[in-house]
Each structure stands twice: as C-alpha cells, then as structure tokens.
C-alpha atoms as a PDB file:
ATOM      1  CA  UNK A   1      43.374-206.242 100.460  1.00  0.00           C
ATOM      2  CA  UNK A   2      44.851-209.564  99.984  1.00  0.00           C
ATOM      3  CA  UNK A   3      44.650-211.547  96.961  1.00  0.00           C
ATOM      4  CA  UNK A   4      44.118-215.315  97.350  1.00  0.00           C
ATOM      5  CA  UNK A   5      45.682-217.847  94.403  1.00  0.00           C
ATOM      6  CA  UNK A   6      43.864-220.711  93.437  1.00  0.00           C
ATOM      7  CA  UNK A   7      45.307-224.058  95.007  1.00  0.00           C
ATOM      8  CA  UNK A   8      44.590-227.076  97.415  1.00  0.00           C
ATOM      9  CA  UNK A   9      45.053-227.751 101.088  1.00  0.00           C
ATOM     10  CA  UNK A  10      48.250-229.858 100.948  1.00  0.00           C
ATOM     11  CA  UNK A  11      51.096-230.884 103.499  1.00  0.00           C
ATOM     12  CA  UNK A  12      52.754-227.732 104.754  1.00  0.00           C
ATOM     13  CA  UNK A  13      49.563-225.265 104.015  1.00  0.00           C
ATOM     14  CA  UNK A  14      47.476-223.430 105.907  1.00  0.00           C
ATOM     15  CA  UNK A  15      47.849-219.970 104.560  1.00  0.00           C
ATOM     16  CA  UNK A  16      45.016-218.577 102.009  1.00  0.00           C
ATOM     17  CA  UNK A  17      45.323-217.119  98.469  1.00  0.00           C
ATOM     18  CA  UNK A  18      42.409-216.441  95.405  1.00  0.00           C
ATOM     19  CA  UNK A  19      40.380-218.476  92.591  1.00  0.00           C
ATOM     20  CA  UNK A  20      42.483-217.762  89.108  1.00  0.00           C
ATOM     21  CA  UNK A  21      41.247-218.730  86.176  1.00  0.00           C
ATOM     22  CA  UNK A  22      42.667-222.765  85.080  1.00  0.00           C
ATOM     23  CA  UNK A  23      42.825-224.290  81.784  1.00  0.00           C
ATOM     24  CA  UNK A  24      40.495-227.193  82.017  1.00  0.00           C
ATOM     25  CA  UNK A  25      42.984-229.953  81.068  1.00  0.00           C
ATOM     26  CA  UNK A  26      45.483-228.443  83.799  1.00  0.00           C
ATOM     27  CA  UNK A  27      44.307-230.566  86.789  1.00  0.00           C
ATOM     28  CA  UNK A  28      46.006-229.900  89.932  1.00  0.00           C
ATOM     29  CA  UNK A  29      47.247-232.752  91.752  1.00  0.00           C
ATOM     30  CA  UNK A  30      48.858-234.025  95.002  1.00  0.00           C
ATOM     31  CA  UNK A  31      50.890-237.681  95.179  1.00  0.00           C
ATOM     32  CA  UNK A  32      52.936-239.424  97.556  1.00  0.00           C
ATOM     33  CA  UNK A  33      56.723-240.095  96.754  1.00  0.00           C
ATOM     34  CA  UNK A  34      57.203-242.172  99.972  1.00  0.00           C
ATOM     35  CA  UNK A  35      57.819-245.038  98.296  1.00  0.00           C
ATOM     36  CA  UNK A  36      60.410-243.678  95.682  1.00  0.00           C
ATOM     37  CA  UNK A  37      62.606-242.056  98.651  1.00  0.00           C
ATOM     38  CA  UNK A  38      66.385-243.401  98.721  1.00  0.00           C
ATOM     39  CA  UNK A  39      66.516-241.851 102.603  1.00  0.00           C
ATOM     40  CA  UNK A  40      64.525-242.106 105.818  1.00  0.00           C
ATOM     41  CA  UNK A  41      63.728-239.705 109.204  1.00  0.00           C
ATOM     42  CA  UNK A  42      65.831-240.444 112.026  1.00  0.00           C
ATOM     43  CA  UNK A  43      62.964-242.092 113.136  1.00  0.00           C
ATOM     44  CA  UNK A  44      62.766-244.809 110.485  1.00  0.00           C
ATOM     45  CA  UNK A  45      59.814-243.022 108.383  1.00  0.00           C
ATOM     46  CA  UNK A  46      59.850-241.916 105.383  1.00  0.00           C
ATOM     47  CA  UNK A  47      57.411-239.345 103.668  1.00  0.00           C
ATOM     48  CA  UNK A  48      57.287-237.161 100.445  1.00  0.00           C
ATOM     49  CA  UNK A  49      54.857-235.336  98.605  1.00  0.00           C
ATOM     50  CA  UNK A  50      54.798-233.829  95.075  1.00  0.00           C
ATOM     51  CA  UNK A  51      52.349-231.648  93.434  1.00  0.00           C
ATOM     52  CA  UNK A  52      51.450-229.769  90.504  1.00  0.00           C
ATOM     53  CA  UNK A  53      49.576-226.649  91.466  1.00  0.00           C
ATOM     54  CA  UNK A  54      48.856-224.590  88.261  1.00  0.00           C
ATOM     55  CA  UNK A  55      48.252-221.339  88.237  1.00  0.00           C
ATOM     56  CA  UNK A  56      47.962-218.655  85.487  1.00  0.00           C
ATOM     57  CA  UNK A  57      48.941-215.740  88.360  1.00  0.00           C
ATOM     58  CA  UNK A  58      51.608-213.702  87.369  1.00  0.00           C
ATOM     59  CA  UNK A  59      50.324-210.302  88.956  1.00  0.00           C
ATOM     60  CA  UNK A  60      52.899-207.973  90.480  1.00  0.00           C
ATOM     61  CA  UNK A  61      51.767-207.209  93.803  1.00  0.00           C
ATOM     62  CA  UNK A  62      53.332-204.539  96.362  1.00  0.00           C
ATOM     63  CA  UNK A  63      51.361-205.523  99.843  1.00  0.00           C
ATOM     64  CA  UNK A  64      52.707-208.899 102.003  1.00  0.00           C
ATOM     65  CA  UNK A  65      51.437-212.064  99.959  1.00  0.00           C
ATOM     66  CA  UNK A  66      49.235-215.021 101.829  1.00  0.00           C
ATOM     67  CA  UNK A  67      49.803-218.107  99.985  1.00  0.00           C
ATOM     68  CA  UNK A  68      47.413-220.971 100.069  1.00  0.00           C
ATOM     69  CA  UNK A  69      50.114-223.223 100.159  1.00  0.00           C
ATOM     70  CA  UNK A  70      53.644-222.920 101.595  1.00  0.00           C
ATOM     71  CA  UNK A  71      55.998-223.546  99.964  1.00  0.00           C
ATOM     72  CA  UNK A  72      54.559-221.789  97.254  1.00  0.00           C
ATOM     73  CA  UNK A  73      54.768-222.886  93.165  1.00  0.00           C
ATOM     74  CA  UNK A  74      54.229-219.752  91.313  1.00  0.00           C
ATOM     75  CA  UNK A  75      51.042-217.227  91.497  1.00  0.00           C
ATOM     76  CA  UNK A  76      51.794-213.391  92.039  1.00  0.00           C
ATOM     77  CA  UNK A  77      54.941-212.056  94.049  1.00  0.00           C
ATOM     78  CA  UNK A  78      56.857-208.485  93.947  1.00  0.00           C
ATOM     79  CA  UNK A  79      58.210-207.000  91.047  1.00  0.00           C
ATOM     80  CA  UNK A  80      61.881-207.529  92.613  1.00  0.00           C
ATOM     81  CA  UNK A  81      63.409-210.931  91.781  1.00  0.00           C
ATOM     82  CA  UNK A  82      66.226-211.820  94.325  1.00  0.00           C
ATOM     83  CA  UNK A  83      69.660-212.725  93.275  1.00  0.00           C
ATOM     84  CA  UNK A  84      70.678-216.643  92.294  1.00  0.00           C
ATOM     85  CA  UNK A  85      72.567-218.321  94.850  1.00  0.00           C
ATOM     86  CA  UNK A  86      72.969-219.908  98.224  1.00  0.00           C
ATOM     87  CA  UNK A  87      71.447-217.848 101.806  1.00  0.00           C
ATOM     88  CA  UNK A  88      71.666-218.559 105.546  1.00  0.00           C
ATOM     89  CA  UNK A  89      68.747-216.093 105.921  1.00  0.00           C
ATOM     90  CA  UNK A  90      65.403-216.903 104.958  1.00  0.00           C
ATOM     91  CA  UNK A  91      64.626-214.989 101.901  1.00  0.00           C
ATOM     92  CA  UNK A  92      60.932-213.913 101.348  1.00  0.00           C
ATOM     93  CA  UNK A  93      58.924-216.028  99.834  1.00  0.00           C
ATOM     94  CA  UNK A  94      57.085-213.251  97.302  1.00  0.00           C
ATOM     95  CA  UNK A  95      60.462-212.401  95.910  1.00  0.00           C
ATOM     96  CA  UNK A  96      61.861-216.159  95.341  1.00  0.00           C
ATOM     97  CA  UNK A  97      58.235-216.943  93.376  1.00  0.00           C
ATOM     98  CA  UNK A  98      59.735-213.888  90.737  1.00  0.00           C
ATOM     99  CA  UNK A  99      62.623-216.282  90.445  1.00  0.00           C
ATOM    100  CA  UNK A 100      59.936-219.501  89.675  1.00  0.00           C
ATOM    101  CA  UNK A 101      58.834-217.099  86.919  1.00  0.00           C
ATOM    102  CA  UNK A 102      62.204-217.120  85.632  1.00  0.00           C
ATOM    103  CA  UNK A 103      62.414-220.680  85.098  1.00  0.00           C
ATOM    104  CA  UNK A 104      64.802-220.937  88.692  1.00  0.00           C
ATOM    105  CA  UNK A 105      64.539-224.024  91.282  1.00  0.00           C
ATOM    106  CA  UNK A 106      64.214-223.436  95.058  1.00  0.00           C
ATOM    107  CA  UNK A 107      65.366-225.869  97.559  1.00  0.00           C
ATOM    108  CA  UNK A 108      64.176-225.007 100.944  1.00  0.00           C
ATOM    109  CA  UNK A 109      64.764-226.616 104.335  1.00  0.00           C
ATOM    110  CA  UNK A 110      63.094-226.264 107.403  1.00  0.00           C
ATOM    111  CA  UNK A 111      65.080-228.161 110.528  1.00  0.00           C
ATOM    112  CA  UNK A 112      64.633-226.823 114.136  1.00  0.00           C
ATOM    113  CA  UNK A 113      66.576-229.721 115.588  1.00  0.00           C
ATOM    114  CA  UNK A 114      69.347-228.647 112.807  1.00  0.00           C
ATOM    115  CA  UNK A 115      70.493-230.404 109.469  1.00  0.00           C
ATOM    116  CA  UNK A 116      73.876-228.684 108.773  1.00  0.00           C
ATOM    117  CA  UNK A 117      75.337-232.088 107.243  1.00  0.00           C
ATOM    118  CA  UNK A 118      72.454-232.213 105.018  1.00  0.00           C
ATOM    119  CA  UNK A 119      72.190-228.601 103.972  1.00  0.00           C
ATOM    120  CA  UNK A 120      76.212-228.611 102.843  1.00  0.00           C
ATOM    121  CA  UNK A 121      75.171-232.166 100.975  1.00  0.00           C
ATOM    122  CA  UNK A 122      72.577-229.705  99.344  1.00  0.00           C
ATOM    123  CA  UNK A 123      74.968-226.939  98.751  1.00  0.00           C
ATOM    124  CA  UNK A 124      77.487-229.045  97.181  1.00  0.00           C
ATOM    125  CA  UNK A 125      74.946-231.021  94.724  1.00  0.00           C
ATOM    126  CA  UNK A 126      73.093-228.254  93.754  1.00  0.00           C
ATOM    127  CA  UNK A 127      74.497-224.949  95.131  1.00  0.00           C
ATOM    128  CA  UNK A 128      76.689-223.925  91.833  1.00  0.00           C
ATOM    129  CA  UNK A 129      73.656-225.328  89.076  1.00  0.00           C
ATOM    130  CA  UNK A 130      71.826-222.170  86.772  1.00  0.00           C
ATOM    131  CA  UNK A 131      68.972-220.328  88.387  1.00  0.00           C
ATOM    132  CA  UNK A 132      69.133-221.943  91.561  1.00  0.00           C
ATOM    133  CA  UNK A 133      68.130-220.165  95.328  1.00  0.00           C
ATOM    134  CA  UNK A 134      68.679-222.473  98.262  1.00  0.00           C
ATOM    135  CA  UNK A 135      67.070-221.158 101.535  1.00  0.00           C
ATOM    136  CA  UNK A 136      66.210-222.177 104.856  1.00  0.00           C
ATOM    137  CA  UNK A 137      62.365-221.647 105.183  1.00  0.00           C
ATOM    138  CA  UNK A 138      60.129-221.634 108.429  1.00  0.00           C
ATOM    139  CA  UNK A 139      57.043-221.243 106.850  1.00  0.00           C
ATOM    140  CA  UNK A 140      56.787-225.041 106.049  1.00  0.00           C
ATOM    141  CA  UNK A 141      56.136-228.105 107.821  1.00  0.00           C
ATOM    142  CA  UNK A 142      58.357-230.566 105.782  1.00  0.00           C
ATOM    143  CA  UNK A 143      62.441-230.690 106.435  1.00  0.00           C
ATOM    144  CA  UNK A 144      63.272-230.497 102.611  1.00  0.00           C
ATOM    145  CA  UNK A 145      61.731-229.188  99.656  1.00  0.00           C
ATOM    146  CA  UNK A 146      61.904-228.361  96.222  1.00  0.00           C
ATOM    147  CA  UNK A 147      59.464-225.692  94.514  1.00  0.00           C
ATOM    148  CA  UNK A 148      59.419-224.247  90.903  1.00  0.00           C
ATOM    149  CA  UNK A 149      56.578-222.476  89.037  1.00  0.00           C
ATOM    150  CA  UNK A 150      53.471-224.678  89.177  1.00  0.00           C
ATOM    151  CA  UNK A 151      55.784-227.654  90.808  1.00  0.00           C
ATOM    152  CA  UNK A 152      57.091-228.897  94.229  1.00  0.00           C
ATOM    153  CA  UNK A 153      58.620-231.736  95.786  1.00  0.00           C
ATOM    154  CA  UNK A 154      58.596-232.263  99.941  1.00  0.00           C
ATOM    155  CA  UNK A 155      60.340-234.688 102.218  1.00  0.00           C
ATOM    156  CA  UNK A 156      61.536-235.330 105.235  1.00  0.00           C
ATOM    157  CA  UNK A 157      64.730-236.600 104.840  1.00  0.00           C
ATOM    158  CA  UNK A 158      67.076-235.467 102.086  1.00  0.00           C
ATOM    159  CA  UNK A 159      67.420-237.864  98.813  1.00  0.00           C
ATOM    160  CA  UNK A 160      69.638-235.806  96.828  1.00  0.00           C
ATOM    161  CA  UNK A 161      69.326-237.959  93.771  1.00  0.00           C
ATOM    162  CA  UNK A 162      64.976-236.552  93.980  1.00  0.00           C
ATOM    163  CA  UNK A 163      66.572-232.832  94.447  1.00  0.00           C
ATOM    164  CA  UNK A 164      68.669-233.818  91.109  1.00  0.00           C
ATOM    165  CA  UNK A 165      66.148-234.967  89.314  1.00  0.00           C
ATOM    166  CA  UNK A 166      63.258-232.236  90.335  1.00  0.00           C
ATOM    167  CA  UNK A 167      65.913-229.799  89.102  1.00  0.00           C
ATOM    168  CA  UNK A 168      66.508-231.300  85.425  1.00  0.00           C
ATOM    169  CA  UNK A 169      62.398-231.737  85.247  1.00  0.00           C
ATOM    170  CA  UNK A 170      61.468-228.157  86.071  1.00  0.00           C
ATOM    171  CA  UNK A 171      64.709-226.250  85.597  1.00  0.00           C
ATOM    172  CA  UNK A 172      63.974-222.977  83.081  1.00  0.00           C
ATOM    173  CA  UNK A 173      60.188-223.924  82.710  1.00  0.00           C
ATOM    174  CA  UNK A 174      58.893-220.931  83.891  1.00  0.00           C
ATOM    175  CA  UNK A 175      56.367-218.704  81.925  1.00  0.00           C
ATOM    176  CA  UNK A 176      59.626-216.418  81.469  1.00  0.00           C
ATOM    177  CA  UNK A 177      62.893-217.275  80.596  1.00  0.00           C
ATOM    178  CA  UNK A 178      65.221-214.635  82.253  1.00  0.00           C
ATOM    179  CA  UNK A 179      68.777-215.991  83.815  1.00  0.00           C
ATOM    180  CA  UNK A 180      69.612-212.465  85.142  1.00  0.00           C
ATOM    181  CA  UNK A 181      70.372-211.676  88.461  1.00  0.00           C
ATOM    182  CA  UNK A 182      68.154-209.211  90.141  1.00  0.00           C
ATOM    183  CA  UNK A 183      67.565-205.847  88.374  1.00  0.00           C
ATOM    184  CA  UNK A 184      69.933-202.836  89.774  1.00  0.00           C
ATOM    185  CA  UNK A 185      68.482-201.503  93.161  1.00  0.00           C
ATOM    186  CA  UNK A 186      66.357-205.063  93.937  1.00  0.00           C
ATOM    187  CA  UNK A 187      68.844-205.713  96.136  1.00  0.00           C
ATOM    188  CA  UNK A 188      69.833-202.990  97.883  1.00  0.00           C
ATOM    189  CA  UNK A 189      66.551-201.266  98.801  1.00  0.00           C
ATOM    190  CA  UNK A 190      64.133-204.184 100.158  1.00  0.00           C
ATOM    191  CA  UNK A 191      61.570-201.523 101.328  1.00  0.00           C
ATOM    192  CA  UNK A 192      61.119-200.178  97.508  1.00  0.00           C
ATOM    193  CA  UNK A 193      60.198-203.789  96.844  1.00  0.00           C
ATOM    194  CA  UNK A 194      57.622-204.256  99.525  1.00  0.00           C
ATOM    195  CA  UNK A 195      59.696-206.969 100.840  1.00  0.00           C
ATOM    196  CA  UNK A 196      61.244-207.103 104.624  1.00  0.00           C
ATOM    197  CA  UNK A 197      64.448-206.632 105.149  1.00  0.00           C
ATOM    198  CA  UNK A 198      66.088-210.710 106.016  1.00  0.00           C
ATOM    199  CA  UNK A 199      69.628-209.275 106.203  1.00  0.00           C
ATOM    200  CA  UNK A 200      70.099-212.431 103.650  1.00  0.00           C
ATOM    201  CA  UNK A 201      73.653-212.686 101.798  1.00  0.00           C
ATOM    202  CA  UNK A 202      74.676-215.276  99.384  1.00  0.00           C
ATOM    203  CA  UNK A 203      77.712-217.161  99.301  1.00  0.00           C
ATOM    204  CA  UNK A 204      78.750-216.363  95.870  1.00  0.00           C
ATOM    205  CA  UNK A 205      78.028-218.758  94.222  1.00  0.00           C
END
C-alpha cells in the first residue's frame, strides 16, 4: 500500500502522496522568486519557485515512498537517516526527508547537460555548514534546489547568495533537533532500511 502526503501540484511534481491532517492557519503556498534571482539560464531566463508545504507526517515507513511533490519537504520517510555531507550518487529521497526531520538542509541539482562549475560553487559555499546533504537528484525538473522540512526553494540557475540565505531561514527547524550522523548500521546495510542501494559516498566533509 502506498501512503499519499498531503500537498499541491507544483513545478517538479507529478508523483502522488496522502491527505494529513493541517492546522488551519498553516496554509500551504507556492510563489515565484524570479524576480529576486542574482543569476540567469544560459538562455537568458530566469525562474524560481518557493513553497511552504506543511505537513504534520512524520510516520516511519518501510515500503518505497511516492511523494506528491519532488523534491520533497518533509512527510514520512525510513527510519534510517543518512549521514551529513557531500555525494556524487543520488541518495534516496525517503532517507534525506529523516534528515529534514532533523532540522538538516538539502541542496539538490539536477543537470543532464552538466553543471560541474556550479556544483563545486555549491560545495564550497555550503558543503562544510551543520546538517547539510548536497545531492544530485533526477527526480526533479528544476537544475537547483533547496528543500528542508515543510520548505523548498527551486531554480534554474544557481544564486548562491538564495542557497545562503534558504539555509540560515530553515537550518535546525525541523520537528526534531538531532545533529547526529546516522545511527550505527544505517549506513552499512541499505536493505535493513528499505532503501536501495545508490553506492553513494561522501566526501568527508
């Protein structure tokens, strides 16, 4: 059976999750951040997205999650966290949600046509700050993005400065406050978790 989160068809979606019960005055939202971008597409355009999607989801799940929206901004996920850090492998999307939970940032890209300069520009900003995962990500449609519990940021070009500033406004505001890296066993046995097996490795740092 697979359990569907409560959220909106946004940019980048197209994969269902369930109704949860939402505090009245928590209004979901979606807003363009065009405007505010300090880069632009190779093509001269420049687009961005945030949203607030809450949720009050926290379930531990073991079967494959289908989120409504990807990239996802909290709702249920394994019981496995993954480990902070920097990855050249995707890493699954139900065990980086944990890390939401945890009060961590995400920063995602998504570039078939490559973005190496930009990714090390990401890396090197943001790569050594507290409870952070950077990962690539095909399961979007935007380039860049930025995803914490209940929160994301999207964009098809990379303003560092935005990735800064999404990071000081969401940084440790999950439901749980837990800097730990993942508990002993997460990280070695991906099929106790539920969770494929990316063949991800971190940089260290």
């Amino acid at each position: 059976m697979r359990w569907i989160l409560m959220a909106i068809g946004l940019g980048g979606c197209g994969k269902g999750v369930s109704p949860t019960e939402q505090e009245p005055d928590r209004e979901a939202y979606s807003r363009s951040c065009s405007d505010t971008l300090a880069c632009s597409a190779s093509d001269g355009t420049r687009q961005c997205q945030e949203d607030y999607l809450p949720t009050n989801d926290q379930r531990h799940l073991e079967e494959p999650i289908d989120y409504a929206v990807y990239p996802p901004a909290g709702g249920p996920h394994y019981r496995c966290w993954w480990d902070w850090g920097v990855f050249t492998e995707a890493v699954p999307e139900e065990r980086w949600v944990h890390n939401q939970e945890h009060g961590g940032v995400v920063f995602l890209y998504n570039c078939p046509d490559g973005c190496d300069a930009e990714v090390e520009q990401l890396v090197s900003a943001l790569g050594d700050r507290e409870r952070v995962i950077i990962s690539p990500n095909t399961n979007m449609a935007w380039r860049f993005a930025a995803s914490a519990w209940e929160y994301r940021i999207m964009m098809n070009c990379l303003d560092i400065a935005a990735m800064e500033s999404f990071y000081e406004s969401h940084f440790a505001n999950g439901p749980e406050d837990v800097a730990s890296m993942a508990p002993s066993g997460c990280m070695e046995d991906e099929a106790d978790s539920g969770a494929p097996d990316t063949g991800s490795s971190g940089s260290g740092r």
